[in-house]
Protein backbone atom coordinates (compact mmCIF):
# COMPACT_ATOMS: atom_id res chain seq x y z
CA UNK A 1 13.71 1.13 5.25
CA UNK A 2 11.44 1.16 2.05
CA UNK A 3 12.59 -2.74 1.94
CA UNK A 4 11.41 -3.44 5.59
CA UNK A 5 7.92 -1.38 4.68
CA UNK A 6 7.36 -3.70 1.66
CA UNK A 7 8.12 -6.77 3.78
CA UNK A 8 5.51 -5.76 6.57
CA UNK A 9 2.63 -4.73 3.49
CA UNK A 10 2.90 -7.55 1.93
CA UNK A 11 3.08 -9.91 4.67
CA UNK A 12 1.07 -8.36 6.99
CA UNK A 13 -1.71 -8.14 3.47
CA UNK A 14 -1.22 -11.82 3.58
CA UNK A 15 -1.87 -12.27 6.75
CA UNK A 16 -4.61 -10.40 6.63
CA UNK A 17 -6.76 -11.88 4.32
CA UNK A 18 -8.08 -14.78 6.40
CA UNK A 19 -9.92 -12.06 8.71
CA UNK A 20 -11.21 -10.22 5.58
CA UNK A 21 -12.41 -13.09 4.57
CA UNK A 22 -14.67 -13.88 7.63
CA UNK A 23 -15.46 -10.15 8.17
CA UNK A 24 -15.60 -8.63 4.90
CA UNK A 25 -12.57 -7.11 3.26
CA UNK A 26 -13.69 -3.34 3.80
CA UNK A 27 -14.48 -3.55 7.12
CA UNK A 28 -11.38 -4.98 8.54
CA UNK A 29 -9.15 -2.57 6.70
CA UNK A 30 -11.34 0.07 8.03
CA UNK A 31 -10.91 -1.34 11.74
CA UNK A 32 -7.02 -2.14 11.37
CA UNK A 33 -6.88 1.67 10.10
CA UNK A 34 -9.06 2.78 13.31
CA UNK A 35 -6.51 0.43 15.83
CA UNK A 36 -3.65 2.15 13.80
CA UNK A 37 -5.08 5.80 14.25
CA UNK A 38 -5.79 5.12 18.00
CA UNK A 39 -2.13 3.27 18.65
CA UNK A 40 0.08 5.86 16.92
CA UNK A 41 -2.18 8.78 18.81
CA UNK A 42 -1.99 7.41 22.25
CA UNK A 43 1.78 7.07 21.47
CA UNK A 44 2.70 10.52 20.05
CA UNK A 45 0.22 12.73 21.19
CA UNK A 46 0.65 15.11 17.86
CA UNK A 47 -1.45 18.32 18.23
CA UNK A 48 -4.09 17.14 16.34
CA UNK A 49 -6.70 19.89 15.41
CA UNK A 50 -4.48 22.86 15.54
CA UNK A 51 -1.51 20.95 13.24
CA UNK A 52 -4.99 19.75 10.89
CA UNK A 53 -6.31 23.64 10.66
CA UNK A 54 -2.23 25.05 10.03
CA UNK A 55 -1.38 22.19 7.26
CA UNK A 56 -5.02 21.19 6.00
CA UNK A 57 -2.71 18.64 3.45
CA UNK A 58 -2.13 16.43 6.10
CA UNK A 59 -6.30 15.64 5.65
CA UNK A 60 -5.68 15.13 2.07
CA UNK A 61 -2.74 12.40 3.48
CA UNK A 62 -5.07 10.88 5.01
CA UNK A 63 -7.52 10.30 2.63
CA UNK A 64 -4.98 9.01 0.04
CA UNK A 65 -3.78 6.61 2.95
CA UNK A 66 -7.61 5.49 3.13
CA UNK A 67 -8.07 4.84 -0.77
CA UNK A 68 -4.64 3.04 -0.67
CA UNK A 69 -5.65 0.82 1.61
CA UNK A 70 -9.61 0.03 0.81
CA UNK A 71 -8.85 -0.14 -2.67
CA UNK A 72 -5.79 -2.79 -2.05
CA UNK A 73 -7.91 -4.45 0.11
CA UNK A 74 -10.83 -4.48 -1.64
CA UNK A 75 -8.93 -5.92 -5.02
CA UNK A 76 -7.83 -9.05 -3.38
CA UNK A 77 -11.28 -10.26 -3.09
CA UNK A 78 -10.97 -10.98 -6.73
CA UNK A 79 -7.32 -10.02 -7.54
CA UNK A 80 -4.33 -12.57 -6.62
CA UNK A 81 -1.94 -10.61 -4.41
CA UNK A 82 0.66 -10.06 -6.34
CA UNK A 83 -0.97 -9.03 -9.63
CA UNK A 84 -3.23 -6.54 -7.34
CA UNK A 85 -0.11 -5.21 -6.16
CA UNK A 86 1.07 -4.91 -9.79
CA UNK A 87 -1.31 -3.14 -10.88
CA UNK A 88 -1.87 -0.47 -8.04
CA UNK A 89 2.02 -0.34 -8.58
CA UNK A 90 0.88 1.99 -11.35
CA UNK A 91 0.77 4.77 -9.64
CA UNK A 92 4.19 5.06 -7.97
CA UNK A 93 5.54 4.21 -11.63
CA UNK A 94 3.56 7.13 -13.39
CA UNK A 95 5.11 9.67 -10.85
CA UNK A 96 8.70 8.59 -11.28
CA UNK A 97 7.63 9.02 -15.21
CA UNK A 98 5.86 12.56 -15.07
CA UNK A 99 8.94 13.55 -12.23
CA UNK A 100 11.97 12.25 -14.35
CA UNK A 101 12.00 11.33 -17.85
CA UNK A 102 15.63 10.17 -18.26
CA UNK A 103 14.03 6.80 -16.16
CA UNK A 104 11.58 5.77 -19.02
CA UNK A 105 13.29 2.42 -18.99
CA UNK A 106 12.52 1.18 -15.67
CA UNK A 107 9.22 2.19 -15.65
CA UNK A 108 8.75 0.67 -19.02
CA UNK A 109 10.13 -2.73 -18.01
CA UNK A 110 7.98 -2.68 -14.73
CA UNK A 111 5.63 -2.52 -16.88
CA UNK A 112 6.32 -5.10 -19.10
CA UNK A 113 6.35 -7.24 -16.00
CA UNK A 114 2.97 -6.30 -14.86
CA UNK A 115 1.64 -7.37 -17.84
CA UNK A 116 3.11 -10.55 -17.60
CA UNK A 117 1.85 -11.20 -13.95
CA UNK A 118 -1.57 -10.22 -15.18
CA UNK A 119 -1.61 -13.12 -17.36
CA UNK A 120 -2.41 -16.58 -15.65
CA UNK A 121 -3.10 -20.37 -17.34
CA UNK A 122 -3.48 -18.44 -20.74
CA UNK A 123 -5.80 -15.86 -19.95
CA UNK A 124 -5.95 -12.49 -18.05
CA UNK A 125 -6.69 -12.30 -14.48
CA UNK A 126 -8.64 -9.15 -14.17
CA UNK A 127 -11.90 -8.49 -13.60
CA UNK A 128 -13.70 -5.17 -13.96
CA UNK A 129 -14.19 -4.55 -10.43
CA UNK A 130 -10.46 -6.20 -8.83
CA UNK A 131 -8.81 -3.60 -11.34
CA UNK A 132 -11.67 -0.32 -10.54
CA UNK A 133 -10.85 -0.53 -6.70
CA UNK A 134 -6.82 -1.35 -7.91
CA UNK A 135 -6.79 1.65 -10.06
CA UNK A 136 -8.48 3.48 -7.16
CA UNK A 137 -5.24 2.89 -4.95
CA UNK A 138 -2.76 3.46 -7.58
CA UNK A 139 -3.74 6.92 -7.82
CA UNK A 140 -3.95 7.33 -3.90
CA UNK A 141 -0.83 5.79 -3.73
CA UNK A 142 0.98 8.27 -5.81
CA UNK A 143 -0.56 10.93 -4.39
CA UNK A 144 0.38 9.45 -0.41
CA UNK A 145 4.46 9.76 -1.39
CA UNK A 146 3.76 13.14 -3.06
CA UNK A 147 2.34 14.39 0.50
CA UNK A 148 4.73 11.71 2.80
CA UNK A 149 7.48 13.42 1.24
CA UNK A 150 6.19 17.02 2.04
CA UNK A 151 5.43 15.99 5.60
CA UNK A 152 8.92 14.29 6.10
CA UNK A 153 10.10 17.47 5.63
CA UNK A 154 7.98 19.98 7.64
CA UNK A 155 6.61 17.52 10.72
CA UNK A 156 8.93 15.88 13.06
CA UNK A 157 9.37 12.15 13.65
CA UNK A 158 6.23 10.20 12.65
CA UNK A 159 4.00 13.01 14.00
CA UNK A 160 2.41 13.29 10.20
CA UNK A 161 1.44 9.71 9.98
CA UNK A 162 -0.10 10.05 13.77
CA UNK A 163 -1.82 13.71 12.51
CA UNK A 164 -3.14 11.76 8.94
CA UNK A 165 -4.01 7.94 10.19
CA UNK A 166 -7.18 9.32 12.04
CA UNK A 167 -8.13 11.37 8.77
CA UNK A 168 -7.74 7.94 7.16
CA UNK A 169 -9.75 5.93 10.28
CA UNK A 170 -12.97 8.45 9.96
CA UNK A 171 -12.77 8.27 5.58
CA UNK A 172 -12.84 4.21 6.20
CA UNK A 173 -15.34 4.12 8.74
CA UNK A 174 -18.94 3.86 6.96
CA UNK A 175 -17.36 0.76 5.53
CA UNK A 176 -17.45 -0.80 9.29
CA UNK A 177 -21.42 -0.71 8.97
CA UNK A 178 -21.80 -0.50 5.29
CA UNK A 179 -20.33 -3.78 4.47
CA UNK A 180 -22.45 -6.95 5.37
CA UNK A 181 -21.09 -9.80 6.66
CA UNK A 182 -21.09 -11.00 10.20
CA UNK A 183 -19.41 -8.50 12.89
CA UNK A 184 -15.95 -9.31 14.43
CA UNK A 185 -15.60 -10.96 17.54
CA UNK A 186 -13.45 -10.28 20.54
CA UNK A 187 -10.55 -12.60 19.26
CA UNK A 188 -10.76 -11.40 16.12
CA UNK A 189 -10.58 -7.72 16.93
CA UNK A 190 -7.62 -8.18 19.35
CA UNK A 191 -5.75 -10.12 15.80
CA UNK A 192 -6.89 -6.91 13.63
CA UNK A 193 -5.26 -4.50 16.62
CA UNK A 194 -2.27 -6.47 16.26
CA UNK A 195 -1.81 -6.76 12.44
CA UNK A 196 -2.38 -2.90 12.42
CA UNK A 197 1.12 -2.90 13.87
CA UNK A 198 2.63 -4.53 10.64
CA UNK A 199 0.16 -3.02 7.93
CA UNK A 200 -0.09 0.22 7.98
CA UNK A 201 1.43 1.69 10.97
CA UNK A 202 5.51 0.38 10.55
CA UNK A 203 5.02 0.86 6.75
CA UNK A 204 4.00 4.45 6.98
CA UNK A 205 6.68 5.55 9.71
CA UNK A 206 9.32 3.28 7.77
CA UNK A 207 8.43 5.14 4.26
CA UNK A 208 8.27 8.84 5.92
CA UNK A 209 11.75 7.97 6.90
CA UNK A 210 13.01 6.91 3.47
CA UNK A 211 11.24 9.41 2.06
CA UNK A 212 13.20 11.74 3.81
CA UNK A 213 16.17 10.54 2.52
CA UNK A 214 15.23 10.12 -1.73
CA UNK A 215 13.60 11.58 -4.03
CA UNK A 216 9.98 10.93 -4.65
CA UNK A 217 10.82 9.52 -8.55
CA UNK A 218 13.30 6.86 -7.45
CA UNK A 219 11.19 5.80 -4.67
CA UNK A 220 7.87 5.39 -6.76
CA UNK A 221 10.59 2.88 -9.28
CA UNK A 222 11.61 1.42 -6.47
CA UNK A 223 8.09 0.43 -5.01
CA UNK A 224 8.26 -1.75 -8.25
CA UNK A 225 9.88 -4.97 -5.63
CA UNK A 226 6.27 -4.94 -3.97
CA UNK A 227 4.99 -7.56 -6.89
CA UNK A 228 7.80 -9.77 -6.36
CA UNK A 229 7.20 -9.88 -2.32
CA UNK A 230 4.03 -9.64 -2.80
CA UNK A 231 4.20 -13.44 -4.72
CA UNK A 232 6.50 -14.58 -2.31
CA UNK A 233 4.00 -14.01 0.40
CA UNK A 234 0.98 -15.42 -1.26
CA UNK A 235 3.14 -18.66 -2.00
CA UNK A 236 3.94 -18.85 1.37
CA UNK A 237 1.54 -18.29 3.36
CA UNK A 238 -1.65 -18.47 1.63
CA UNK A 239 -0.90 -21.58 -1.36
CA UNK A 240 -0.69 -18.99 -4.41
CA UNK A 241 1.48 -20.10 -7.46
CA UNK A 242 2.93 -18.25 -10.14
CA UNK A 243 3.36 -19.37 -13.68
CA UNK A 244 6.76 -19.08 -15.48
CA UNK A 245 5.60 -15.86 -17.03
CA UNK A 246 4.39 -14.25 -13.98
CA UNK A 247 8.01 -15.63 -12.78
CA UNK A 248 9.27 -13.76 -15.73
CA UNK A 249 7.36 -10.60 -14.68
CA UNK A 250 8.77 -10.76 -10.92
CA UNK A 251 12.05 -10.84 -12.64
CA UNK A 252 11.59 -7.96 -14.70
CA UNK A 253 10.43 -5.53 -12.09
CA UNK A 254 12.97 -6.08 -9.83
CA UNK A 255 15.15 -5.75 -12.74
CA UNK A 256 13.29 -2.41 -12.55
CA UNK A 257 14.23 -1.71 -9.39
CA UNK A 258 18.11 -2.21 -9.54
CA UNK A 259 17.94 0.24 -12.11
CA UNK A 260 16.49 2.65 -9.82
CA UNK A 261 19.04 1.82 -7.62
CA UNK A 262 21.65 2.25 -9.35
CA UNK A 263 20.97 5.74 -10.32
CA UNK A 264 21.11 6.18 -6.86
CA UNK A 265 24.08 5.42 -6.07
C-alpha cells in the first residue's frame, strides 16, 4: 500500500505539472485539494463539525496535508521532481531518526543519496526559494504520518482523511485568487477533478492504511523510494534525465529502503 501511494504521488505530480504550468502551480494544488475534499465528503459523509470540535488534531492534519502539498507543488516550479522530492524526503527521514536510533544507517545513506541527486552537470540544483517551499513540506510531511498514524487508530476507514482534506481545501484556498495567472477553464477543471483522484485522495487513504499496519519510523525510511519514482516519472513522462550520480543517489536510497525493510521483517 505505501508502494501504490508513491506510484499515484509521483505520477499523478507528473502529470500534474502541465496544468500548473498554465494555471499557476498554487492554484491548481489548491483546486485538486478542494475536488479531493468535496469527492471524499460526498462519498463518506464523516460527521464533520462534531468529529472537528471532539478531535481538534484532525485540523492540525489538515493543515500539514495543505503545506505538504503547496510546498511540493510549489518547489517544482524551480526544483526537478525528483530532487524536490529528495529533499522534502527530509522530513519522514528525521522522524525515523528522532523515533529510532538503532536506524542511523538508512537514514544516513538516504541521505547521502539526496545529496547526490541535488547535484546536476557539476553544480547544485537548488535555489533559495525551490528548497524554502521544499523544506516547508518536509516538516508538514513528518508531522502528516505523526497525526495519519493517530487517526488510523481512533477513526474508522478513511473517515480522517474525509474529516482533514476540507481543513486542507479552506488552508489552500487564498492561493486560488492570490496567485496570478490566467483562471482555469472548464476542460481544465474537469482534468484537475480527475487527477485529485490519483494525488492526494488514493495516497492519503492508501497511507492511513499502511500506517495502520507499521510503525511511524520504518514508514518515514521507507518513504525514502519516492526519489527514485519520482525520476522515473519525470523521465517518462515529462523528458527529465538523471546524471550517473543522481543514478547513484536513486540507488542509494532505495538501498535505504530495503534496509528498512528488512528490519521489518
Amino acid at each position: 500500500m505505501a508502494l501504490a501511494s508513491m506510484c499515484c504521488a509521483q505520477f499523478g505530480a507528473a502529470l500534474s505539472l502541465p496544468a500548473a504550468q498554465e494555471v499557476g502551480s498554487l492554484r491548481a494544488t489548491s483546486l485538486r485539494l478542494a475536488f479531493a475534499a468535496a469527492l471524499l465528503l460526498a462519498w463518506r459523509r464523516p460527521p464533520l463539525l462534531r468529529a472537528l470540535r471532539g478531535e481538534p488534531w484532525l485540523a492540525w492534519l489538515g493543515l500539514a496535508m495543505a503545506g505538504m502539498s503547496l510546498g511540493f507543488f510549489a518547489a517544482l516550479r524551480t526544483l526537478p521532481q525528483g530532487l524536490a522530492v529528495a529533499v522534502t524526503l527530509l522530513g519522514p527521514l528525521g522522524l525515523a531518526w528522532r523515533d529510532d536510533r538503532s536506524r542511523w544507517p538508512c537514514p544516513l545513506m538516504a541521505l547521502a543519496g539526496i545529496l547526490l541527486l541535488a547535484r546536476g552537470e557539476g553544480r547544485w540544483l537548488i535555489d533559495a526559494a525551490g528548497l524554502a517551499w521544499a523544506v516547508l513540506s518536509a516538516a508538514s510531511w513528518a508531522v502528516y504520518i505523526v497525526l495519519l498514524r493517530r487517526a488510523g487508530k481512533i477513526c474508522l476507514g478513511g473517515d480522517a482523511v474525509a474529516l482533514a482534506l476540507p481543513v486542507a481545501a479552506l488552508a489552500a484556498m487564498p492561493w486560488i485568487w492570490l496567485e496570478g495567472g490566467p483562471w482555469a477553464e472548464a476542460a481544465m477543471l474537469a482534468q484537475l477533478a480527475g487527477l485529485s483522484l490519483l494525488t492526494p485522495i488514493l495516497p492519503y487513504l492508501l497511507e492511513l492504511e499502511a500506517l495502520r499496519r507499521m510503525p511511524a519510523a520504518p514508514f518515514g525510511v521507507l518513504m525514502s523510494l519516492e526519489p527514485a519514482l519520482a525520476v522515473l516519472a519525470g523521465a517518462l513522462l515529462l523528458g527529465q534525465t538523471a546524471t550517473a550520480a543522481q543514478l547513484t543517489g536513486v540507488a542509494l536510497v532505495v538501498a535505504a529502503s530495503l534496509g528498512a525493510l528488512s528490519r521489518l521483517a
